[in-house]
Each structure stands twice: as C-alpha cells, then as structure tokens.
C-alpha atoms as a PDB file:
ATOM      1  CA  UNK A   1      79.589 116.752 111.034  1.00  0.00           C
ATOM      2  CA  UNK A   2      82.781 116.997 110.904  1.00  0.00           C
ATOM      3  CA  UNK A   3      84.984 116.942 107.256  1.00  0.00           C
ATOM      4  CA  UNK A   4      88.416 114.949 106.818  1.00  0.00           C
ATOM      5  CA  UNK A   5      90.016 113.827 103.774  1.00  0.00           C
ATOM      6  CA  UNK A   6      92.161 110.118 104.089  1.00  0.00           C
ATOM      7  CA  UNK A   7      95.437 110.733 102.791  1.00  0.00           C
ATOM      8  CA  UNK A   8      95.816 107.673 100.434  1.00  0.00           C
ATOM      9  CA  UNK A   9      95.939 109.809  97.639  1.00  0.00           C
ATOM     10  CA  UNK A  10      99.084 111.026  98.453  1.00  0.00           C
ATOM     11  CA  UNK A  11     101.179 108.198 100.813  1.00  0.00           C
ATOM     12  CA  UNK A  12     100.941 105.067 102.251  1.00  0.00           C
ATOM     13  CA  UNK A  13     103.388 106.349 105.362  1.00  0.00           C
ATOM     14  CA  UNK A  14     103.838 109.719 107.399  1.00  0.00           C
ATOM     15  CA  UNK A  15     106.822 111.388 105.726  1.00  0.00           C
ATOM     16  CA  UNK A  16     108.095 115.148 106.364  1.00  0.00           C
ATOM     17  CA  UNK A  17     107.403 115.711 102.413  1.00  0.00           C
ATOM     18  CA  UNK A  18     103.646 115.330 103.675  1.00  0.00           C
ATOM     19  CA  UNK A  19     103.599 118.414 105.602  1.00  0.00           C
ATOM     20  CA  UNK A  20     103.319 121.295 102.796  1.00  0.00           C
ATOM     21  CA  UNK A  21     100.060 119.182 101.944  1.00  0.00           C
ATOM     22  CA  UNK A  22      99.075 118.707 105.525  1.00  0.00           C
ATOM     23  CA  UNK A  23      99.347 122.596 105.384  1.00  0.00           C
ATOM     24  CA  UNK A  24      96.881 123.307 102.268  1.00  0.00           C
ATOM     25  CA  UNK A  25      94.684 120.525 103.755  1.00  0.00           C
ATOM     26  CA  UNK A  26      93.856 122.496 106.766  1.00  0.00           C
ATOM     27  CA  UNK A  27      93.863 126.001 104.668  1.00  0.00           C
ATOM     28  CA  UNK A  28      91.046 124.370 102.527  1.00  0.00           C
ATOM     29  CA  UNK A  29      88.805 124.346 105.563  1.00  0.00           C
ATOM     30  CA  UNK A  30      89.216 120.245 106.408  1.00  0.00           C
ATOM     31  CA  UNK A  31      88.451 119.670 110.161  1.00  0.00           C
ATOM     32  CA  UNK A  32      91.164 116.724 109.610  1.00  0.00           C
ATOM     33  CA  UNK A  33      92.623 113.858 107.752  1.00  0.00           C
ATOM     34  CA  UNK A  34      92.825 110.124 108.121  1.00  0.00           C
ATOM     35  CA  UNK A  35      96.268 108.409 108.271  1.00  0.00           C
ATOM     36  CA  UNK A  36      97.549 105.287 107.072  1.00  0.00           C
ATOM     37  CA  UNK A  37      98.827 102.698 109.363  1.00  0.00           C
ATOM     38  CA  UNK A  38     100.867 100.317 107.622  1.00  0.00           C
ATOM     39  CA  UNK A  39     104.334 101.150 109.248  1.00  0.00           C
ATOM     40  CA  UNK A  40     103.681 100.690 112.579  1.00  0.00           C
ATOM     41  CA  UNK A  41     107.269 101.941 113.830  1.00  0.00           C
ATOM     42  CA  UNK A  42     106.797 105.403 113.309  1.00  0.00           C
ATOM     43  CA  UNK A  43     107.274 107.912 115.972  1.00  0.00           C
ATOM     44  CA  UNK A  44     103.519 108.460 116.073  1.00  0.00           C
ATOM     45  CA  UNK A  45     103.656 110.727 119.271  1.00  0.00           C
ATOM     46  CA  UNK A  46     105.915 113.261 117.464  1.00  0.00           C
ATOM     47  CA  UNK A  47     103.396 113.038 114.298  1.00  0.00           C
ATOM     48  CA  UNK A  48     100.606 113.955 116.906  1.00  0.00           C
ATOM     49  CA  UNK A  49     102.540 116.992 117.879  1.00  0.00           C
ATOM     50  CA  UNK A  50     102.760 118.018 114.364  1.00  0.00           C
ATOM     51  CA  UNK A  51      98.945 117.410 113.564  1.00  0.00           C
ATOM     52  CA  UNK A  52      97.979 119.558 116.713  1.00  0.00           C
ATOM     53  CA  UNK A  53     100.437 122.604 115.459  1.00  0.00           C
ATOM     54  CA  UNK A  54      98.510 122.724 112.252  1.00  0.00           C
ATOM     55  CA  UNK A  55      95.009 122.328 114.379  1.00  0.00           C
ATOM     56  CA  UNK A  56      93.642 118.684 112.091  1.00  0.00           C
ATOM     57  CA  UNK A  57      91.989 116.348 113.910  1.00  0.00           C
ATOM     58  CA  UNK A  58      92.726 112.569 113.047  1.00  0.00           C
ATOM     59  CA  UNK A  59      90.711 109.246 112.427  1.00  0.00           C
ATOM     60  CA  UNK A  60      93.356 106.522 111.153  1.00  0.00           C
ATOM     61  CA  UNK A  61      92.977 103.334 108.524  1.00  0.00           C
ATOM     62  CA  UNK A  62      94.624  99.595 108.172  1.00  0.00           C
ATOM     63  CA  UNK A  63      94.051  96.156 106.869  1.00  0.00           C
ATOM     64  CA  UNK A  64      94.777  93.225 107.548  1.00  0.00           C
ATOM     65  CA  UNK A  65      96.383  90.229 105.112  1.00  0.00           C
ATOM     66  CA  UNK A  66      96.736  86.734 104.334  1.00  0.00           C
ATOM     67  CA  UNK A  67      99.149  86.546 106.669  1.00  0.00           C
ATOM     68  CA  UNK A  68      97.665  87.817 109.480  1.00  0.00           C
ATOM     69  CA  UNK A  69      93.853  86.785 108.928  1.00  0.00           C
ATOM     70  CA  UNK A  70      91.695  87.222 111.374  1.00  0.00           C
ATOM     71  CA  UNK A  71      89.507  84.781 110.494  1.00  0.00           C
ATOM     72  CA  UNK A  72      92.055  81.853 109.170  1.00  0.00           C
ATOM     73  CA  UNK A  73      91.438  78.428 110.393  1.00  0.00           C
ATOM     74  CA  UNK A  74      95.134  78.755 111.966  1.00  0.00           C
ATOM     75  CA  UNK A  75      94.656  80.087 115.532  1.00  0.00           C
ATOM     76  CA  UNK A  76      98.113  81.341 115.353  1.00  0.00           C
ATOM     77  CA  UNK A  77      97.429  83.675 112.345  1.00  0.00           C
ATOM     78  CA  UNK A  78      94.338  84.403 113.801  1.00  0.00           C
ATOM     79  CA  UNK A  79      96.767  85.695 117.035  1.00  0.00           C
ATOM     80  CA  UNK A  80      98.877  87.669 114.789  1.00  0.00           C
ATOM     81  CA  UNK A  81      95.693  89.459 113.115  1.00  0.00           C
ATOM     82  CA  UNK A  82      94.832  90.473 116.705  1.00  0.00           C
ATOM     83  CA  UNK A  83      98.328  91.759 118.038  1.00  0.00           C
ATOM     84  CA  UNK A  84      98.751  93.761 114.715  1.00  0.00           C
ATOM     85  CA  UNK A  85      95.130  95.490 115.258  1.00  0.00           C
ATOM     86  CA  UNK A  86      96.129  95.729 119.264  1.00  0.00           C
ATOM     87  CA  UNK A  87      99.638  97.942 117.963  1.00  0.00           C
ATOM     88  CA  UNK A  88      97.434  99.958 115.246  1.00  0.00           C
ATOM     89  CA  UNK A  89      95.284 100.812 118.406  1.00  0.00           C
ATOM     90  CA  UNK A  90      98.490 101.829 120.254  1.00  0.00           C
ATOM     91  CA  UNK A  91      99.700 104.301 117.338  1.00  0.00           C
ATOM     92  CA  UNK A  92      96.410 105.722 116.822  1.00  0.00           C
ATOM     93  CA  UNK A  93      96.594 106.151 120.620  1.00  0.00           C
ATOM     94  CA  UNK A  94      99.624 107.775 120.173  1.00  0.00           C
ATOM     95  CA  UNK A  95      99.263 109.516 116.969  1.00  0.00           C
ATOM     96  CA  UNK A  96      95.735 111.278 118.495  1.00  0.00           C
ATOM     97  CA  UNK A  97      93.664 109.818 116.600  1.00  0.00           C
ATOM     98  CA  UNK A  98      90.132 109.251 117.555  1.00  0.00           C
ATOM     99  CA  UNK A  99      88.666 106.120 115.536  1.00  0.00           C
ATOM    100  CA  UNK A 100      90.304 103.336 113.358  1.00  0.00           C
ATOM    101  CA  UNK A 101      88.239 102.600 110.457  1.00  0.00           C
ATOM    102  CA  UNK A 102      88.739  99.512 107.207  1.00  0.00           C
ATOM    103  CA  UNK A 103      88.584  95.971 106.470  1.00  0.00           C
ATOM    104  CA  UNK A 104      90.772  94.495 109.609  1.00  0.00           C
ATOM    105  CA  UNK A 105      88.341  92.329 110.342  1.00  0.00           C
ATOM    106  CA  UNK A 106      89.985  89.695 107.234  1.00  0.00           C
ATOM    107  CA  UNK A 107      92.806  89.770 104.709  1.00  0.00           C
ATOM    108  CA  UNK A 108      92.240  92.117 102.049  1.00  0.00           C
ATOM    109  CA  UNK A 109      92.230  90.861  98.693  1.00  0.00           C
ATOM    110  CA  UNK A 110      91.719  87.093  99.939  1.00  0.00           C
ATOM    111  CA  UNK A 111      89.489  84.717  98.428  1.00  0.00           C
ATOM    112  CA  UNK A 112      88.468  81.025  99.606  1.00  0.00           C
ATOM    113  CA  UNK A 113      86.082  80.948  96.326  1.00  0.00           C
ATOM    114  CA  UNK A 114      82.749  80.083  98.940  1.00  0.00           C
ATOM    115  CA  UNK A 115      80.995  82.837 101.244  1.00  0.00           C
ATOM    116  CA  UNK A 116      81.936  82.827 104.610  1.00  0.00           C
ATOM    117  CA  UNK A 117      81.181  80.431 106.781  1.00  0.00           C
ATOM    118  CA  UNK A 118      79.961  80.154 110.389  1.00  0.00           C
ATOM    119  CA  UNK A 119      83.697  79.200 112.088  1.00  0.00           C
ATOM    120  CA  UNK A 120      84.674  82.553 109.868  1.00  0.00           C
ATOM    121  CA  UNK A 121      82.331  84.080 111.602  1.00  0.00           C
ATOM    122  CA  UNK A 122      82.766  83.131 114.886  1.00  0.00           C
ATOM    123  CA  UNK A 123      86.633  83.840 114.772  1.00  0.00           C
ATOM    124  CA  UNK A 124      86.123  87.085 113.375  1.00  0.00           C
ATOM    125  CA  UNK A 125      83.644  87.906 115.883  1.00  0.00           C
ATOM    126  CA  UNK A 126      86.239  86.254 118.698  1.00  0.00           C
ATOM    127  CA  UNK A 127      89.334  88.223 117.170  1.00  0.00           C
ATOM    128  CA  UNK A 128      87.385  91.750 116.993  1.00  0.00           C
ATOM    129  CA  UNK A 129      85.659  91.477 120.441  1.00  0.00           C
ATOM    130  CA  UNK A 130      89.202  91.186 121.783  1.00  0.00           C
ATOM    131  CA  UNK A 131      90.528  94.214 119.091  1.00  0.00           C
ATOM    132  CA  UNK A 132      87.461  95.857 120.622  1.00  0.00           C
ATOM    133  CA  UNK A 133      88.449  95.154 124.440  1.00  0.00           C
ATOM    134  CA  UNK A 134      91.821  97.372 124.002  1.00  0.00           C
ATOM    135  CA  UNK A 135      90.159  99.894 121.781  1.00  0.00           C
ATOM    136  CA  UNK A 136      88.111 100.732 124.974  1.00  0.00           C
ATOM    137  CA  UNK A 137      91.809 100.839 126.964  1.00  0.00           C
ATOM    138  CA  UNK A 138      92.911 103.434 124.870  1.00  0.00           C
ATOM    139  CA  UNK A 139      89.836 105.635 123.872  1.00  0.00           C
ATOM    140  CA  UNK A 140      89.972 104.484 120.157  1.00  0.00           C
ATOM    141  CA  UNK A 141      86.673 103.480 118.464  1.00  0.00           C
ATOM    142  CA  UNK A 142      86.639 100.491 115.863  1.00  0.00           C
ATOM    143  CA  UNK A 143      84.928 101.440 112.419  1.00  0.00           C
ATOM    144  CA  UNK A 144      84.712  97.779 111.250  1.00  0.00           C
ATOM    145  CA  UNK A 145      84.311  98.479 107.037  1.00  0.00           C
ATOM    146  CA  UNK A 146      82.566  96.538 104.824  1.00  0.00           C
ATOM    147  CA  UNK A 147      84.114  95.934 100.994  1.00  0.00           C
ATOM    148  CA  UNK A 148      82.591  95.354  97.620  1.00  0.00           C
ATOM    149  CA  UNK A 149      82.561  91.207  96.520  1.00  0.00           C
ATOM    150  CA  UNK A 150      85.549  91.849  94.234  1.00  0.00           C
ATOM    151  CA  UNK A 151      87.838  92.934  97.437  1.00  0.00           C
ATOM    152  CA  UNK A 152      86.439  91.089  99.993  1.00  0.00           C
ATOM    153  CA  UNK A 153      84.261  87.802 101.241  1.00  0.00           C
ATOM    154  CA  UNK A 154      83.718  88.508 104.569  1.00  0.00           C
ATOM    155  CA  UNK A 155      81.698  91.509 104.939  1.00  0.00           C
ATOM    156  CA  UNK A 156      80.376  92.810 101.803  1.00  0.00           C
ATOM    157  CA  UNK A 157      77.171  94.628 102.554  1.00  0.00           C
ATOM    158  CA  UNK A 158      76.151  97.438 105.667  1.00  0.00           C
ATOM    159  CA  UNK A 159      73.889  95.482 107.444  1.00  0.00           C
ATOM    160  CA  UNK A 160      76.375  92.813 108.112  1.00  0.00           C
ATOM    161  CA  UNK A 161      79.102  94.629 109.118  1.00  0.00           C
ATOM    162  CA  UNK A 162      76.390  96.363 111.715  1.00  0.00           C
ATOM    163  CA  UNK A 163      75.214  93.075 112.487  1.00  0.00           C
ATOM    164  CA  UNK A 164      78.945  92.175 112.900  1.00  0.00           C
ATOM    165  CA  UNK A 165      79.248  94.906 115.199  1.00  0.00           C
ATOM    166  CA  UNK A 166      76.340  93.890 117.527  1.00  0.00           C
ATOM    167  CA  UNK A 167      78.017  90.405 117.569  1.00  0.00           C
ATOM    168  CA  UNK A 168      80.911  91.777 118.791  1.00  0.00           C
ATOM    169  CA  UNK A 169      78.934  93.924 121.462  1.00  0.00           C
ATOM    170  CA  UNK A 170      81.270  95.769 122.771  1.00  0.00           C
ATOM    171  CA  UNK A 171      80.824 100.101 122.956  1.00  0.00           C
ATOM    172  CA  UNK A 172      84.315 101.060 120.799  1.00  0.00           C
ATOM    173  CA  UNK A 173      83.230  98.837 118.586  1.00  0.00           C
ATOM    174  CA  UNK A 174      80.870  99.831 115.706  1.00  0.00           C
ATOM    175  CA  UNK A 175      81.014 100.403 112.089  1.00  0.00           C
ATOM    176  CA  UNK A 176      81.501 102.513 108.602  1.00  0.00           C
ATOM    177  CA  UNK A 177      79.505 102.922 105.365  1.00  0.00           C
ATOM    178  CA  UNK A 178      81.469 103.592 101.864  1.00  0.00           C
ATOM    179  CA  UNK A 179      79.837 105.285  99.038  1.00  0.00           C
ATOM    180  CA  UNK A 180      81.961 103.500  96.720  1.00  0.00           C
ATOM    181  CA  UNK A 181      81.108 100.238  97.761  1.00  0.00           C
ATOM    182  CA  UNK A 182      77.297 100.637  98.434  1.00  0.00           C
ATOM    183  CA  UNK A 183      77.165 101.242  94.836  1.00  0.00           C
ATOM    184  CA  UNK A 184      78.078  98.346  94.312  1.00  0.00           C
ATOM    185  CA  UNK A 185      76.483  96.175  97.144  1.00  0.00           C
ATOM    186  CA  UNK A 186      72.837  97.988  97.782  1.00  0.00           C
ATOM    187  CA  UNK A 187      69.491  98.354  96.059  1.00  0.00           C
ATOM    188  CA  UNK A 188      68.768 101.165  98.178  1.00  0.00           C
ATOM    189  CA  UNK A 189      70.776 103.655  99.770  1.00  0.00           C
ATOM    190  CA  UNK A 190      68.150 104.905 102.385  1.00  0.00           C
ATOM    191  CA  UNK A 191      67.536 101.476 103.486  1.00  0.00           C
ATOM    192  CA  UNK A 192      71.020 100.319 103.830  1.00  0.00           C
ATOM    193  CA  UNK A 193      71.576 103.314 105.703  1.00  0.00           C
ATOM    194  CA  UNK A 194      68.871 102.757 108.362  1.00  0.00           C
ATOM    195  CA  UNK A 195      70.184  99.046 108.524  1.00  0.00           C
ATOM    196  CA  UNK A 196      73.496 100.033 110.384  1.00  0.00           C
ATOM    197  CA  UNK A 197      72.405 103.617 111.836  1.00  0.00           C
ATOM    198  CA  UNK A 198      72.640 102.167 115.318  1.00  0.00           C
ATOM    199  CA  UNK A 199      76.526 100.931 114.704  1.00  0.00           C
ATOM    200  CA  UNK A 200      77.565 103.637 111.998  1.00  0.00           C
ATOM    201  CA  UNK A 201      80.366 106.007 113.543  1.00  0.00           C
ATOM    202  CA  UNK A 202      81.974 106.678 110.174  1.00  0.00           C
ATOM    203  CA  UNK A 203      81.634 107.383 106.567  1.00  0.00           C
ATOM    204  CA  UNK A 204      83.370 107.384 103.729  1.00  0.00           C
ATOM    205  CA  UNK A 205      82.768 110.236 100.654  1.00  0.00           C
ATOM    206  CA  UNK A 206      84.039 107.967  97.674  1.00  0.00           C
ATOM    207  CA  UNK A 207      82.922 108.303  94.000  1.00  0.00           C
ATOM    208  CA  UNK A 208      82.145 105.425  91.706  1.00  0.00           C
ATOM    209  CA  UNK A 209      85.699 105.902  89.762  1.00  0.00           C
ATOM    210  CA  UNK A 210      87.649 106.739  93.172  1.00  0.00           C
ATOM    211  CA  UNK A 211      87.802 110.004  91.680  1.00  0.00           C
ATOM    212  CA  UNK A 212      86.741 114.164  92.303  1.00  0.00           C
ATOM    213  CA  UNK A 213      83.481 113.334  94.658  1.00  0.00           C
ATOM    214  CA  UNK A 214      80.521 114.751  92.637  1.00  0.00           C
ATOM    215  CA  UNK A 215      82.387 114.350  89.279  1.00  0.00           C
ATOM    216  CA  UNK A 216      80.491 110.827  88.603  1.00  0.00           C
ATOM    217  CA  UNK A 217      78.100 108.647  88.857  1.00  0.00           C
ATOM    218  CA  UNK A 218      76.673 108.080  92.880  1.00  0.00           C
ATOM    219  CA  UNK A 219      73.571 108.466  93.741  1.00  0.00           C
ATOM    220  CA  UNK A 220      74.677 111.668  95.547  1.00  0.00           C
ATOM    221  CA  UNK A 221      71.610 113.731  96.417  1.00  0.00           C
ATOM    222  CA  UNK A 222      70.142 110.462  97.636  1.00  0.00           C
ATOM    223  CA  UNK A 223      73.113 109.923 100.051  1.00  0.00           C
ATOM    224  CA  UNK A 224      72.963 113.235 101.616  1.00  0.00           C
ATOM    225  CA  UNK A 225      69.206 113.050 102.339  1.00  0.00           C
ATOM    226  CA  UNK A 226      69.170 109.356 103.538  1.00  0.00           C
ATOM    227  CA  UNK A 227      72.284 110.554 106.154  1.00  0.00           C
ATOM    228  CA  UNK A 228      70.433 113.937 107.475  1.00  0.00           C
ATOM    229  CA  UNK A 229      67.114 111.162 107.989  1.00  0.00           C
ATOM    230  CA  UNK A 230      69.440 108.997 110.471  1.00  0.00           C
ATOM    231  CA  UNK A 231      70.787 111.978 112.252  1.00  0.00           C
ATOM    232  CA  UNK A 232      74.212 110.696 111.717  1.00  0.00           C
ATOM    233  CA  UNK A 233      76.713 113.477 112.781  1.00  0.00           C
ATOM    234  CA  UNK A 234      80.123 111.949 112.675  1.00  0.00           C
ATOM    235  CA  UNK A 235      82.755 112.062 110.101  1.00  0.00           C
ATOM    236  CA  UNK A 236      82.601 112.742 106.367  1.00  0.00           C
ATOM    237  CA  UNK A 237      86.050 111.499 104.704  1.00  0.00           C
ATOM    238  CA  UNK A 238      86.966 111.775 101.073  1.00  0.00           C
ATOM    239  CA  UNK A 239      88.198 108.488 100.004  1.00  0.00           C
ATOM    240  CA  UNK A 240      89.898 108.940  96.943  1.00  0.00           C
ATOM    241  CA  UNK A 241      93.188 106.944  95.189  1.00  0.00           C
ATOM    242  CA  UNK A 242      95.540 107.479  92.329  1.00  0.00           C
ATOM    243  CA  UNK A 243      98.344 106.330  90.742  1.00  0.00           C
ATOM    244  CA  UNK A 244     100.901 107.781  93.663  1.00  0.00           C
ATOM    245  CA  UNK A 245     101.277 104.736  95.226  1.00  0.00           C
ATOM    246  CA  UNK A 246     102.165 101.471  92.922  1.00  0.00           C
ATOM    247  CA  UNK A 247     100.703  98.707  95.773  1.00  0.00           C
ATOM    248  CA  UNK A 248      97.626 100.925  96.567  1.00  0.00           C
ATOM    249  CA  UNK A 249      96.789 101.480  92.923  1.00  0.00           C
ATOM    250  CA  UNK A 250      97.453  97.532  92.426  1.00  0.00           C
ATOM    251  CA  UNK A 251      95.157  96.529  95.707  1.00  0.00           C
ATOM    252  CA  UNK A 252      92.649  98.772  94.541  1.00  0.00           C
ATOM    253  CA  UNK A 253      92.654  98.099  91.169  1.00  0.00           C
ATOM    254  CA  UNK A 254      93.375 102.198  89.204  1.00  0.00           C
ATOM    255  CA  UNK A 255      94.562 101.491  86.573  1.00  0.00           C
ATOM    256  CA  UNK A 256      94.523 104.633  84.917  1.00  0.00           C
ATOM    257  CA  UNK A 257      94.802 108.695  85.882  1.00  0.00           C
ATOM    258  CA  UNK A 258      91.036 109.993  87.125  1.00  0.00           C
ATOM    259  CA  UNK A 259      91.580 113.084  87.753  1.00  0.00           C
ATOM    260  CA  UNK A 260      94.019 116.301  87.145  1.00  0.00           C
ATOM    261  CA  UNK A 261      95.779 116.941  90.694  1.00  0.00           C
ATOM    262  CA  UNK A 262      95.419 115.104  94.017  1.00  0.00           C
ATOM    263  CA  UNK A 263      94.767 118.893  95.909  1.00  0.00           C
ATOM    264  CA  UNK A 264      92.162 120.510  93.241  1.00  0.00           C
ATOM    265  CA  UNK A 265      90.538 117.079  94.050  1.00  0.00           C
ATOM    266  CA  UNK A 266      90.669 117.928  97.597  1.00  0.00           C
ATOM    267  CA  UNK A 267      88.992 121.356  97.278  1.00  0.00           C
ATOM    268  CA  UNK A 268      86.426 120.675  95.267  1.00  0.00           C
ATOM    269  CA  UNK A 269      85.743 116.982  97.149  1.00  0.00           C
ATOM    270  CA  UNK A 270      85.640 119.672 100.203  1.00  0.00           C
ATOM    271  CA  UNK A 271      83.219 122.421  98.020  1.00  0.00           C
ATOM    272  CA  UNK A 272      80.795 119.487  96.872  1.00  0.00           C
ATOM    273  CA  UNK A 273      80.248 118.011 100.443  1.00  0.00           C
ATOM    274  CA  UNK A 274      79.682 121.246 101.956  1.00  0.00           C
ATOM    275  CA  UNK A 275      77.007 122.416  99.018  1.00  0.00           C
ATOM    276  CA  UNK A 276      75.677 119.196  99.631  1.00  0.00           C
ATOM    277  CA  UNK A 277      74.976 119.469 103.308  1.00  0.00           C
ATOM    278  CA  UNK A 278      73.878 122.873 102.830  1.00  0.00           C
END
C-alpha cells in the first residue's frame, strides 16, 4: 500500500508557497499527496514537473455543485457537471496524477429534503458512465466517494457507491471508502468493507474530529484488520481539515482548531498508519 496525505489542510489551489511543505511531505516518508482541483486553469503540466523533482506520486480530488449537478432534473446542468469532471480528468492527466477520488457524482452540500430518487439515479449513473468513458482516454481512474447524510443525499453509504460503480460498469470507474464517514453511516466496518471490495480503489485515513489520525475516536484496529481481510493494496490518504481555508472549514463544517500544527499532524498521521499496518 502505498501512503499519501490530501493537501486540504493546507490549500485549496497549487501555489509556489506549497513547495517547502511539498518538501517535508516527501522527507516524512509519504509515497505522495492528493491535490485539489478546484482551479482548473492552472499550468498542471509544469506542477507535474515539480511533483516528479521531489519523487511524490499524485491521486487528485473535486466536487461538484449546485450549479453543475450531475444529477439535476436540468439536462443542461447535468452537461455542465460532465464537462467540468471531463477538464478535472484532463488536469489530473496533466498534473500526473493517477486516480480522481470525491463526491462528483452530485452537488456537495445540496439537499432536495427526500432520498434520491430513481431519475437521480439514472442521471447520475448516465453522467458518470460518460465521466468514466474519458477517464479510460486518459489513464485516470474514478474513485466515486460516498458522504455522511449531513453532506450529501445521493450516496451516503459504501455499498451504494460500489453498487453505483457496477451501474456505471465501466473499468476506470470504481470507488472510495472514508473512515470519517463510515463512522457515521455503518454498523459494521468489516462488513461494509467486503460490500464494495470489488469496486474499492481508494481510501481515505480520516478521524472522527478531522483531526491527528489515531488521536480519537474510530474504530481503528478494526479498520486495519477488516482492510488486510479484503487484500486491498491501494492508497492510504490522510484526510484531515483545519481552519486554513475559510470555504473548506465552512463546507465541512470545523468550526474550531483540532489540532497543534498541520505538519506534526502529518508525521504522526504517517507514524500511526505505518504502526498500524505493521
């Protein structure tokens, strides 16, 4: 398995001022990180360049909104959910990175006060096939994410996203399990687990406060031993989010400080998953 650590914590954008970190990052021990892909009019190629010079792999994250639902009832917001996941493909493409993982499949943060219903899930099976379809053109595989009921509708629990994922049936797309939000969503951690072993291609090391993985409350020894029974040997990222970013901390709802520095949480994120595997 291979380690990464998503760099929320610090930015919501590749800046220069991110390098320094980048730097630490890889003298840690990470194997890579996963970028944000909100500003889609970066120069992602020379940000590959730079990633390669310090030797850190890449997976990449993004979300979709209101205004470019996937599954709205307007086929023309639909179209824009798709194009915008089509150009995230192109800069992870660019950027190097290997998979695109979050909650693209509907707008973040969006309620319609009901569970979904079967036209939702048709069109977000319809937009996501065709996300999938250029995913396969440019060697980027789809880690469709499942949220928690207080972020999301849609998707909330594993075995419907990987259930989601066989809809779709297409080979770049599959999906990713969140520690954060499987405590919130499952009874059982092995069993959710085996539900979506055939789709999983990603996973996300988050504690229950978004905080120092290992400093709270997850069912942690559980986790490890339910991932070595699957034989899952993909990527481990450390999830974690602060106060850095004013929107991020809004969207995901931090509404105070959980921790002492965003790189101490790093290294011993990094410490606890590697004890844990050992």
């Amino acid at each position: 398995m291979k380690i990464g650590m998503n760099l929320l914590l610090w930015t919501g954008e590749l800046n220069d001022g991110l390098i320094p970190i980048l730097k630490k990052i890889k003298e840690m021990g990470f194997d890579g990180v996963e970028l944000p892909l909100f500003n889609l009019d970066l120069d992602y190629a020379k940000w590959g360049k730079i990633l390669d010079d310090l030797g850190l792999q890449r997976t990449a994250v993004t979300v979709r909104n209101v205004e470019d639902n996937p599954i709205s009832p307007d086929a023309a917001v639909r179209a824009k959910g798709v194009a915008l996941n089509k150009k995230t493909l192109d800069c992870c493409a660019a950027v190097g990175a290997q998979s695109l993982i979050g909650p693209y499949h509907s707008a973040l943060g969006h309620f319609s006060g009901t569970g979904r219903t079967a036209d939702e899930w048709k069109w977000g099976v319809d937009s996501m096939r065709q996300v999938a379809e250029h995913a396969g053109k440019v060697g980027v595989t789809l880690g469709v994410e499942p949220l928690n009921r207080f972020e999301c509708y849609f998707l909330n629990s594993h075995a419907d996203a990987a259930e989601f994922a066989r809809a779709v049936n297409h080979p770049n797309c599959g999906m990713m399990y969140d520690t954060f939000h499987s405590n919130i969503e499952e009874k059982c951690i092995a069993s959710a687990l085996q539900a979506c072993k055939d789709k999983l291609v990603h996973i996300h090391i988050s504690e229950n406060d978004r905080s120092t993985p290992g400093a709270g409350d997850i069912r942690w020894p559980e986790t490890f031993k339910a991932i070595k029974e699957i034989g899952y040997d993909g990527w481990l990222v450390i999830e974690a989010f602060g106060l850095a970013l004013p929107e991020l901390a809004a969207a995901t709802r931090i509404w105070r400080r959980m921790f002492d520095d965003e790189l101490k949480l790093a290294e011993e994120g990094l410490a606890f998953i590697k004890k844990s595997l050992a």
